[in-house]
Protein backbone atom coordinates (compact mmCIF):
# COMPACT_ATOMS: atom_id res chain seq x y z
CA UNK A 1 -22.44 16.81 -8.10
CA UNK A 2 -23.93 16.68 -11.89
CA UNK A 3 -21.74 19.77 -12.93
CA UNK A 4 -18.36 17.46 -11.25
CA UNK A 5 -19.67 14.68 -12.78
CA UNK A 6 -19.73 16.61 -16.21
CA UNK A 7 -16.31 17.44 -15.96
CA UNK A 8 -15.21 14.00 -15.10
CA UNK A 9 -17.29 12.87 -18.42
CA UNK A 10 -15.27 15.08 -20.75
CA UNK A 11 -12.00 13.94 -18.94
CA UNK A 12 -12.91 10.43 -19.92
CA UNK A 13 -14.12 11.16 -23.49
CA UNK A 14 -10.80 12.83 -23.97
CA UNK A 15 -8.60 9.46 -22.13
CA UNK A 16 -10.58 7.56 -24.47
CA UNK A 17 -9.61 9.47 -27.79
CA UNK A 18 -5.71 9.69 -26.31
CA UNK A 19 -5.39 5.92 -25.77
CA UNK A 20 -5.66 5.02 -29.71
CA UNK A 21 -3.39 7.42 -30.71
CA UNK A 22 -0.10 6.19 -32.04
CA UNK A 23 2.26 8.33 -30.42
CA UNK A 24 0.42 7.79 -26.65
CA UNK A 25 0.85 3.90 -27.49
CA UNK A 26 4.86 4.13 -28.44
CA UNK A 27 4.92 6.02 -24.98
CA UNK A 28 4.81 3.10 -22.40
CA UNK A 29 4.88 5.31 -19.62
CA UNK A 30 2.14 7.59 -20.57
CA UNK A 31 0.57 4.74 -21.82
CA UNK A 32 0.53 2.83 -18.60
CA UNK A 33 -0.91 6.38 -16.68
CA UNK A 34 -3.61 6.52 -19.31
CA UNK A 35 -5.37 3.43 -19.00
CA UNK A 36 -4.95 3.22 -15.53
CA UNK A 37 -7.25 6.35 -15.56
CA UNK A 38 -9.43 5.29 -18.21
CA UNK A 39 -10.33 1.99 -16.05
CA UNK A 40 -10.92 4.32 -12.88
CA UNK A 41 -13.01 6.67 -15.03
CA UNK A 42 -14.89 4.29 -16.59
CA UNK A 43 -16.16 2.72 -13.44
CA UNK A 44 -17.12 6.46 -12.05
CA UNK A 45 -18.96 6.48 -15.27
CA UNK A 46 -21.30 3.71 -14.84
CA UNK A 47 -22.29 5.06 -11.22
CA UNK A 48 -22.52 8.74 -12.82
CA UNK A 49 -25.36 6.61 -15.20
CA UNK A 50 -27.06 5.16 -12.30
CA UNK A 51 -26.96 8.95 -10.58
CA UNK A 52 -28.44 10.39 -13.52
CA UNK A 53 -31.25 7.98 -13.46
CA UNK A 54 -31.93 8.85 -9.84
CA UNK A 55 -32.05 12.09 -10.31
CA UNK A 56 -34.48 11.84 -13.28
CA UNK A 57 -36.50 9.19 -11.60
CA UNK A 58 -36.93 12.10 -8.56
CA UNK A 59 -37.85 14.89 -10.97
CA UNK A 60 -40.28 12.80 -12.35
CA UNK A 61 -41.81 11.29 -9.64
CA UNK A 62 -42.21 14.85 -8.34
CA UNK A 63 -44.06 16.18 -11.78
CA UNK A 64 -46.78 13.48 -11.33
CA UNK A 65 -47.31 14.24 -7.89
CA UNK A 66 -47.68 18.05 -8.26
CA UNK A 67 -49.88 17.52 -11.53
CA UNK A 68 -51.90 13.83 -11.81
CA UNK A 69 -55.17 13.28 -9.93
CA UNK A 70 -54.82 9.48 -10.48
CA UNK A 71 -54.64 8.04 -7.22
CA UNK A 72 -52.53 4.70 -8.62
CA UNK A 73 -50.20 6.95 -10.80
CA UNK A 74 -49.93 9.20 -7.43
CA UNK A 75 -48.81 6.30 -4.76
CA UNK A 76 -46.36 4.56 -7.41
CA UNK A 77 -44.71 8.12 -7.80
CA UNK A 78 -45.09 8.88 -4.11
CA UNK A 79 -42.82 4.73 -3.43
CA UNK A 80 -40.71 6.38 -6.76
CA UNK A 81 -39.91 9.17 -4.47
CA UNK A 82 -39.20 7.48 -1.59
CA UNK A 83 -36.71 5.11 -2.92
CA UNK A 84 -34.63 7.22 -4.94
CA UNK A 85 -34.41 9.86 -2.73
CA UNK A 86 -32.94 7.39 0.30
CA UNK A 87 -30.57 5.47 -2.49
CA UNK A 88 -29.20 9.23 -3.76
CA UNK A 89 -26.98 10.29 -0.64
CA UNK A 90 -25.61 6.42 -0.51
CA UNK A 91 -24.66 6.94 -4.33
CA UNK A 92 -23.06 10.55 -3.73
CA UNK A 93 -21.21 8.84 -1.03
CA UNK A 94 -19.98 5.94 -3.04
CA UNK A 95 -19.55 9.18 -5.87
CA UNK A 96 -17.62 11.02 -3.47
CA UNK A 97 -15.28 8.66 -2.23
CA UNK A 98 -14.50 7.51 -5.91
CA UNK A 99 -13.24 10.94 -6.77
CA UNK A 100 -10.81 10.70 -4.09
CA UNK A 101 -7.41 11.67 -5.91
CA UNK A 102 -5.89 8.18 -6.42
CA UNK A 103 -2.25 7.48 -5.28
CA UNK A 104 -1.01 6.01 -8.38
CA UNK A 105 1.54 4.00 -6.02
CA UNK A 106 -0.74 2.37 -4.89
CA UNK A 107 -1.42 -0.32 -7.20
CA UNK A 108 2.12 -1.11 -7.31
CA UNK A 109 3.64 -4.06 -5.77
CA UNK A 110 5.83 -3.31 -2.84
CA UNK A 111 9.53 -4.31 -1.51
CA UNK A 112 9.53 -4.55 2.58
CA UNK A 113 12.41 -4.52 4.69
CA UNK A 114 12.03 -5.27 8.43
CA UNK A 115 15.23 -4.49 10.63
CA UNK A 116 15.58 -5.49 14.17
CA UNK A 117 15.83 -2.26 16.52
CA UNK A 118 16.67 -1.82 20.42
CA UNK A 119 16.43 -4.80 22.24
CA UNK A 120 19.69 -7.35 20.86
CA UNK A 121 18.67 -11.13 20.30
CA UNK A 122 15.23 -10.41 21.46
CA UNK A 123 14.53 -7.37 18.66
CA UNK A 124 16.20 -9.90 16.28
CA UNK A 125 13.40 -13.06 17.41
CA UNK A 126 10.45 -9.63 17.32
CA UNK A 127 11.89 -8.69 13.61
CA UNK A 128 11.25 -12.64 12.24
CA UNK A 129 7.40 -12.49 14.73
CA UNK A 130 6.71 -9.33 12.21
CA UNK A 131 7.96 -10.54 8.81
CA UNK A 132 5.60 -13.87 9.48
CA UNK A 133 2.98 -11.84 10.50
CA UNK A 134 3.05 -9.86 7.08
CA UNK A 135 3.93 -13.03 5.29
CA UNK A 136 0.66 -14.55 6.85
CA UNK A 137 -1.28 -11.48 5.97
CA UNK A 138 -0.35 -11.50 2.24
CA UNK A 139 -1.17 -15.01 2.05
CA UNK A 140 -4.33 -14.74 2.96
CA UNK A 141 -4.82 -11.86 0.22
CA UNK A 142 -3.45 -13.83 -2.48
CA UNK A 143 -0.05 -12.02 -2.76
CA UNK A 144 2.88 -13.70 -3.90
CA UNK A 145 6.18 -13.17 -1.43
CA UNK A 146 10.07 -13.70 -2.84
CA UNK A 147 12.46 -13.36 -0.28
CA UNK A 148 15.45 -10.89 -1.31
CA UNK A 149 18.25 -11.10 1.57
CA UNK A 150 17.96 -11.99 4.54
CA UNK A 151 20.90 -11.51 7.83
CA UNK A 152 19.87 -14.40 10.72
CA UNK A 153 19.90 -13.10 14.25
CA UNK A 154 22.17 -15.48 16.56
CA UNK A 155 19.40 -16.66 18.43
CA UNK A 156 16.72 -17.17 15.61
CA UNK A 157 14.25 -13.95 13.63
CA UNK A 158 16.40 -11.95 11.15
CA UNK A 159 18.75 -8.87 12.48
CA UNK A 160 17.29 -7.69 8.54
CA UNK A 161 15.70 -9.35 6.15
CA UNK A 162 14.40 -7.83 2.64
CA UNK A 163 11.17 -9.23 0.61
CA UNK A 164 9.29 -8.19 -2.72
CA UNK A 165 5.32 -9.06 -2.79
CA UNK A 166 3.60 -8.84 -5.92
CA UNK A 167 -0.16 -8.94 -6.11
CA UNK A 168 -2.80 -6.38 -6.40
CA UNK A 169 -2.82 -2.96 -4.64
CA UNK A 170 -0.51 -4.39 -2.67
CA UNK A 171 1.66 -1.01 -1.74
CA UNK A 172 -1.55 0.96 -1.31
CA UNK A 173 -2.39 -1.74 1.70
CA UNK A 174 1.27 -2.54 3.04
CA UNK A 175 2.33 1.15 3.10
CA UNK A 176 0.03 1.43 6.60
CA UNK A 177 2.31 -1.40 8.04
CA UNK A 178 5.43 1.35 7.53
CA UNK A 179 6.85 2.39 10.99
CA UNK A 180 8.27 1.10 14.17
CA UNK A 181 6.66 -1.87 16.04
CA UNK A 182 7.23 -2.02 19.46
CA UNK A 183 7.19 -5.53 21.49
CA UNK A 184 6.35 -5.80 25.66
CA UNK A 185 6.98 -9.44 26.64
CA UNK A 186 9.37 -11.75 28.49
CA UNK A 187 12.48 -12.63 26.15
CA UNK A 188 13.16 -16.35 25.74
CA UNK A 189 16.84 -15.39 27.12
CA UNK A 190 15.35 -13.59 30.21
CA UNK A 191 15.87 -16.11 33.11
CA UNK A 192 14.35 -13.84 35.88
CA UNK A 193 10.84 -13.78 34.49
CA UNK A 194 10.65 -10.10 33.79
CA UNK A 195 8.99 -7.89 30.65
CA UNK A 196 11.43 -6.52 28.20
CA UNK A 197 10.69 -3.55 25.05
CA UNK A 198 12.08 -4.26 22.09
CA UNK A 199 11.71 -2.67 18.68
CA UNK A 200 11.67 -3.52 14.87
CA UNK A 201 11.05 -0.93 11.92
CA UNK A 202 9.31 -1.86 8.91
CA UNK A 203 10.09 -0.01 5.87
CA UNK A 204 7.47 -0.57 2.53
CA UNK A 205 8.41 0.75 -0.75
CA UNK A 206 6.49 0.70 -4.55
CA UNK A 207 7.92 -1.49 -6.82
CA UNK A 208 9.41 0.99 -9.46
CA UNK A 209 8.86 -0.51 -13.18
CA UNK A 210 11.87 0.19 -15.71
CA UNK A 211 10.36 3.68 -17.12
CA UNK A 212 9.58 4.39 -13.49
CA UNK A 213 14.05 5.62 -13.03
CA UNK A 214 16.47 7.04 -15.21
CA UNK A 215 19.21 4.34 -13.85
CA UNK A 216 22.65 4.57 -15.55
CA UNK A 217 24.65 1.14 -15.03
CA UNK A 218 27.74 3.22 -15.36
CA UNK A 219 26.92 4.50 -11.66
CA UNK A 220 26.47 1.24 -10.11
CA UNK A 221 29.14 -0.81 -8.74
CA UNK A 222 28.47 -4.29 -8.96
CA UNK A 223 30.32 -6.99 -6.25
CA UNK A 224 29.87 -10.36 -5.69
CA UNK A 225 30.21 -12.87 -2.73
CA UNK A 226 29.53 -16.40 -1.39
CA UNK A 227 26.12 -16.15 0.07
CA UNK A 228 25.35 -17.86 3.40
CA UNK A 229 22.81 -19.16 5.18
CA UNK A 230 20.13 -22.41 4.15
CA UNK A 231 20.95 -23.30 0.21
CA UNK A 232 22.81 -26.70 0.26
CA UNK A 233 25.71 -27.30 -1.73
CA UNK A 234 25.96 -23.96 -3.35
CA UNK A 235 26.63 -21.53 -0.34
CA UNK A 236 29.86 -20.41 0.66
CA UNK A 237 31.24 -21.85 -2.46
CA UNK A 238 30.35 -20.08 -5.39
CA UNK A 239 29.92 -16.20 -6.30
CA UNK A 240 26.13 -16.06 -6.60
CA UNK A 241 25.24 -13.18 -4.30
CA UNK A 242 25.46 -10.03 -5.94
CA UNK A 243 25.57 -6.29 -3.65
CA UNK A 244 24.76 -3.20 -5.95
CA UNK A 245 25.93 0.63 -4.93
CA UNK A 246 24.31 3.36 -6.70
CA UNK A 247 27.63 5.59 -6.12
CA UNK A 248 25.73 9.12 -6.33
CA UNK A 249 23.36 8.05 -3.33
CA UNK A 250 24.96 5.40 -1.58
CA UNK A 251 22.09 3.35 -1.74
CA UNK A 252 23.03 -0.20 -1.31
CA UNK A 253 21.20 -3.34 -2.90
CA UNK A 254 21.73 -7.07 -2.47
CA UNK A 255 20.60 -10.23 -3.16
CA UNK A 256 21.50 -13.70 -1.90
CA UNK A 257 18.53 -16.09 -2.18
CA UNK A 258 18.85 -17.35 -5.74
CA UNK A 259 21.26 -20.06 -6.65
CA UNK A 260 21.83 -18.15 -10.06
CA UNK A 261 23.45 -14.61 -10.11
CA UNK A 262 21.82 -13.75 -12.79
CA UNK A 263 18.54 -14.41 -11.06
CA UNK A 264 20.21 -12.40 -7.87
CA UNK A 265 21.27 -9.24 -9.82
CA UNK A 266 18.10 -9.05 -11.93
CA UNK A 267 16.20 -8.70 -8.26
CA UNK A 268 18.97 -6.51 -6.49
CA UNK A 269 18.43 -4.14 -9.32
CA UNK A 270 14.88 -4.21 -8.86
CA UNK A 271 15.00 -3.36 -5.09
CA UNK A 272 17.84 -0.59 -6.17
CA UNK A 273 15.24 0.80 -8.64
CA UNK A 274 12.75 1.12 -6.06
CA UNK A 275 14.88 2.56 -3.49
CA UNK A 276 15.80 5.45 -6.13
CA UNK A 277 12.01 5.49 -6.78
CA UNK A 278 11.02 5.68 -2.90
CA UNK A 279 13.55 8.61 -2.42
CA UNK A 280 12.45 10.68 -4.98
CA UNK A 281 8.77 9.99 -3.98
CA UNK A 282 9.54 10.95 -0.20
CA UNK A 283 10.79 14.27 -2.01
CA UNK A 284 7.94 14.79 -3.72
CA UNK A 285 5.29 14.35 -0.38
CA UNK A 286 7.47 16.36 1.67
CA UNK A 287 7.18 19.13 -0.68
CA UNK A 288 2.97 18.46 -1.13
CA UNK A 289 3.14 18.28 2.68
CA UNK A 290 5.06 21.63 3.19
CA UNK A 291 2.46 23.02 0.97
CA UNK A 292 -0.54 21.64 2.83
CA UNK A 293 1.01 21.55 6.49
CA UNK A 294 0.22 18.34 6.65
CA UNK A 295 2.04 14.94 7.16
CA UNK A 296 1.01 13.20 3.78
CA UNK A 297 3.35 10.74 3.53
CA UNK A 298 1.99 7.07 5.65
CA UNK A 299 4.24 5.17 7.80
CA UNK A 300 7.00 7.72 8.83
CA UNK A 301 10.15 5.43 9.70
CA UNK A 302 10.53 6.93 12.80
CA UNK A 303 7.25 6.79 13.90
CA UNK A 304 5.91 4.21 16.67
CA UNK A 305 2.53 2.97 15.00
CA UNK A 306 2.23 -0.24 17.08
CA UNK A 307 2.30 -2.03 20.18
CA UNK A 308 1.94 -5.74 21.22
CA UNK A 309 1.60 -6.66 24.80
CA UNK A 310 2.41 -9.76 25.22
CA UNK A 311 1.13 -10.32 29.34
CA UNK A 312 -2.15 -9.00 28.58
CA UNK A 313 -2.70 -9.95 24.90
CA UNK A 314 -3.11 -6.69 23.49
CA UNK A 315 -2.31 -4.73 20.17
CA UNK A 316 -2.56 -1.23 20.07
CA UNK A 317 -2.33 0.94 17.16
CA UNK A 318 -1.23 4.31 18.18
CA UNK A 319 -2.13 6.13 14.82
CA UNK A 320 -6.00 5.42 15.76
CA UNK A 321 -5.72 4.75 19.15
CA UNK A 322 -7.38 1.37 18.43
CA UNK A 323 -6.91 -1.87 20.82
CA UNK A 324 -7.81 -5.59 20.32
CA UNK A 325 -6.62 -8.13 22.57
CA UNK A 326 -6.36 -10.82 20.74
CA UNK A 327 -2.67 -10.81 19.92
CA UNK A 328 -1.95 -14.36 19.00
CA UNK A 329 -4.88 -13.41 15.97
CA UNK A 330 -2.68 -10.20 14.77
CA UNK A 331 0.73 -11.86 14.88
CA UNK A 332 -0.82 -15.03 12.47
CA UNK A 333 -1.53 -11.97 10.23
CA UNK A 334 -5.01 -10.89 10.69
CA UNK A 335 -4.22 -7.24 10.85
CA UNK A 336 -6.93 -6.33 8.01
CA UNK A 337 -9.12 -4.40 10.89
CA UNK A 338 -6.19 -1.73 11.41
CA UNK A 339 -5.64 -1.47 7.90
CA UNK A 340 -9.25 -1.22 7.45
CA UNK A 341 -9.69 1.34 9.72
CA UNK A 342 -5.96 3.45 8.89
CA UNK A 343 -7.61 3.80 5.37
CA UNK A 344 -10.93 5.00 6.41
CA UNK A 345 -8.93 7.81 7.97
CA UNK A 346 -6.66 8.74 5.29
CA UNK A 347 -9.74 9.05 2.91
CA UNK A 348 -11.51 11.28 5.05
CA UNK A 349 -8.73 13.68 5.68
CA UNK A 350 -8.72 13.72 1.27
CA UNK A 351 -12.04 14.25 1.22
CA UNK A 352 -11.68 17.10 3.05
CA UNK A 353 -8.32 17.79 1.26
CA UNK A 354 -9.88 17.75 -1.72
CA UNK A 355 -13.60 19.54 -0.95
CA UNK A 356 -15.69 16.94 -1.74
């Protein structure tokens, strides 16, 4: 551990010099990257200080007891002893899980998208269930949500609707929400009383800065529409929605909810940005997963993660096989005991990833 932690002294020693220097600072990217790592290092500094000590305090202790005769001097060194050595493998721990390599995603903000799946007007109702559950959940974490586009199913929910939330670490938390969610329960249309499946996927991507993708205007086509839905006097009148292509993916973007389209093109080029950004990163973990044999990416699209059973009140999370039944809890967003636990996981499996 001292020999890691010497290593991880003389990487911060040399972040520290490389922050101050001119052509780091003109460098915004690099820049960014840099003191992101100098604020992680720094705080694995203070606990390497607080190891050190321990470790002194034990080799000390240890000295007096093999060499004084003073029986004082002896029982303070002997309750010395005691206490450092059962506050060392807690530290190590803490240590440990500090030096798991960081995801720099995941302190990005995060665009969701939840689509209705199998199931018609009932996957559509399901669809707008999930999106208030995640709304709920980011509320109570202090995120901020802006609705992007939204289509209305015909019987209420949203057949798709598209949000940003901006906050902090908010991707490295909402990325465990990425999947299918499955829904058991009788549909408000179902007149003979019986229990129907229905589906909705929720995809999560990191908000991509500027410097984050090389995007050339000259590949996007731009359109504009009337935009419908709630807005008063302004829908289905003017040209404020704007729908961006990026012509060498296909990737679509749009944006309705704004009354301005300035405002509605400045945030459909932010969610095009981070759909470029999301497909080169799914590149990028494929290939790390190829080379590990491992699944690293969280929240496969096409994977079921979740189930809510609505006749006996149950939630199960397939990923951990974990249960609660207390569904009306998860769906007003209380869903930080999954997430709690999905992350426990995932840090384990790089611990062991990583051979700490």
């Amino acid at each position: 551990m001292i020999e890691r932690l010497q290593l991880i002294k003389q990487r911060f020693d040399e972040v520290n010099d490389l922050i101050i220097q001119p052509d780091i600072i003109s460098d915004q990217k690099r820049y960014v990257k840099l003191t992101k790592e100098y604020k992680d290092l720094k705080d694995l500094m203070e606990e390497r200080k607080k190891y050190l000590e321990l470790v002194e305090n034990i080799e000390e202790a240890k000295e007096i007891i093999a060499n004084d005769s003073d029986k004082e001097m002896l029982e303070m060194a002997k309750m010395q002893l005691s206490e450092a050595e059962e506050e060392l493998p807690i530290l190590e721990e803490k240590i440990r899980m500090m030096l798991i390599p960081k995801d720099p995603e995941d302190e990005k903000n995060a665009v969701v998208e939840v689509r209705a799946g199998t199931g018609g007007d009932e996957a559509s109702i399901f669809a707008g269930d999930i999106f208030k559950m995640l709304s709920r959940y980011c509320e109570k974490n202090g995120w901020k949500v802006d609705v992007v586009d939204f289509n209305e199913g015909t019987n209420g929910g949203f057949k798709e609707i598209q949000f940003e939330v901006s906050g902090q670490e908010v991707y490295g938390t909402l990325k465990y929400e990425a999947g299918v969610h499955r829904v058991q329960r009788v549909p408000q249309t179902e007149t003979q009383g019986r229990v129907h499946t229905s589906a909705a996927s929720v995809m999560v991507f990191p908000e991509a800065e500027e410097f984050d993708v090389d995007l050339d205007p000259n590949d996007v086509r731009v359109d504009y529409f009337c935009s419908s839905g709630p807005g008063g006097q302004s829908v289905n009148t003017t040209y404020s929605a704007v729908r961006l292509t990026h012509e060498p993916t296909g990737l679509v973007a749009q944006c309705q909810d704004e009354k301005s389209q300035h405002k509605n093109k400045e945030k459909a080029f932010r969610v095009l940005r981070s759909r470029l950004y999301d497909l080169e990163l799914a590149k990028r973990q494929a290939e790390d997963a190829a080379k590990r044999g491992t699944m690293v990416r969280t929240g496969d699209r096409s994977e079921k993660i979740r189930t809510y059973n609505y006749p006996q009140g149950r939630v199960t999370d397939h990923r951990i096989n974990k249960s609660v039944y207390d569904l009306p809890d998860v769906m007003d967003g209380n869903i930080q005991e999954f997430i709690d636990e999905l992350k426990f996981v995932d840090n384990t499996n790089k611990l062991k990833d990583a051979d700490l």
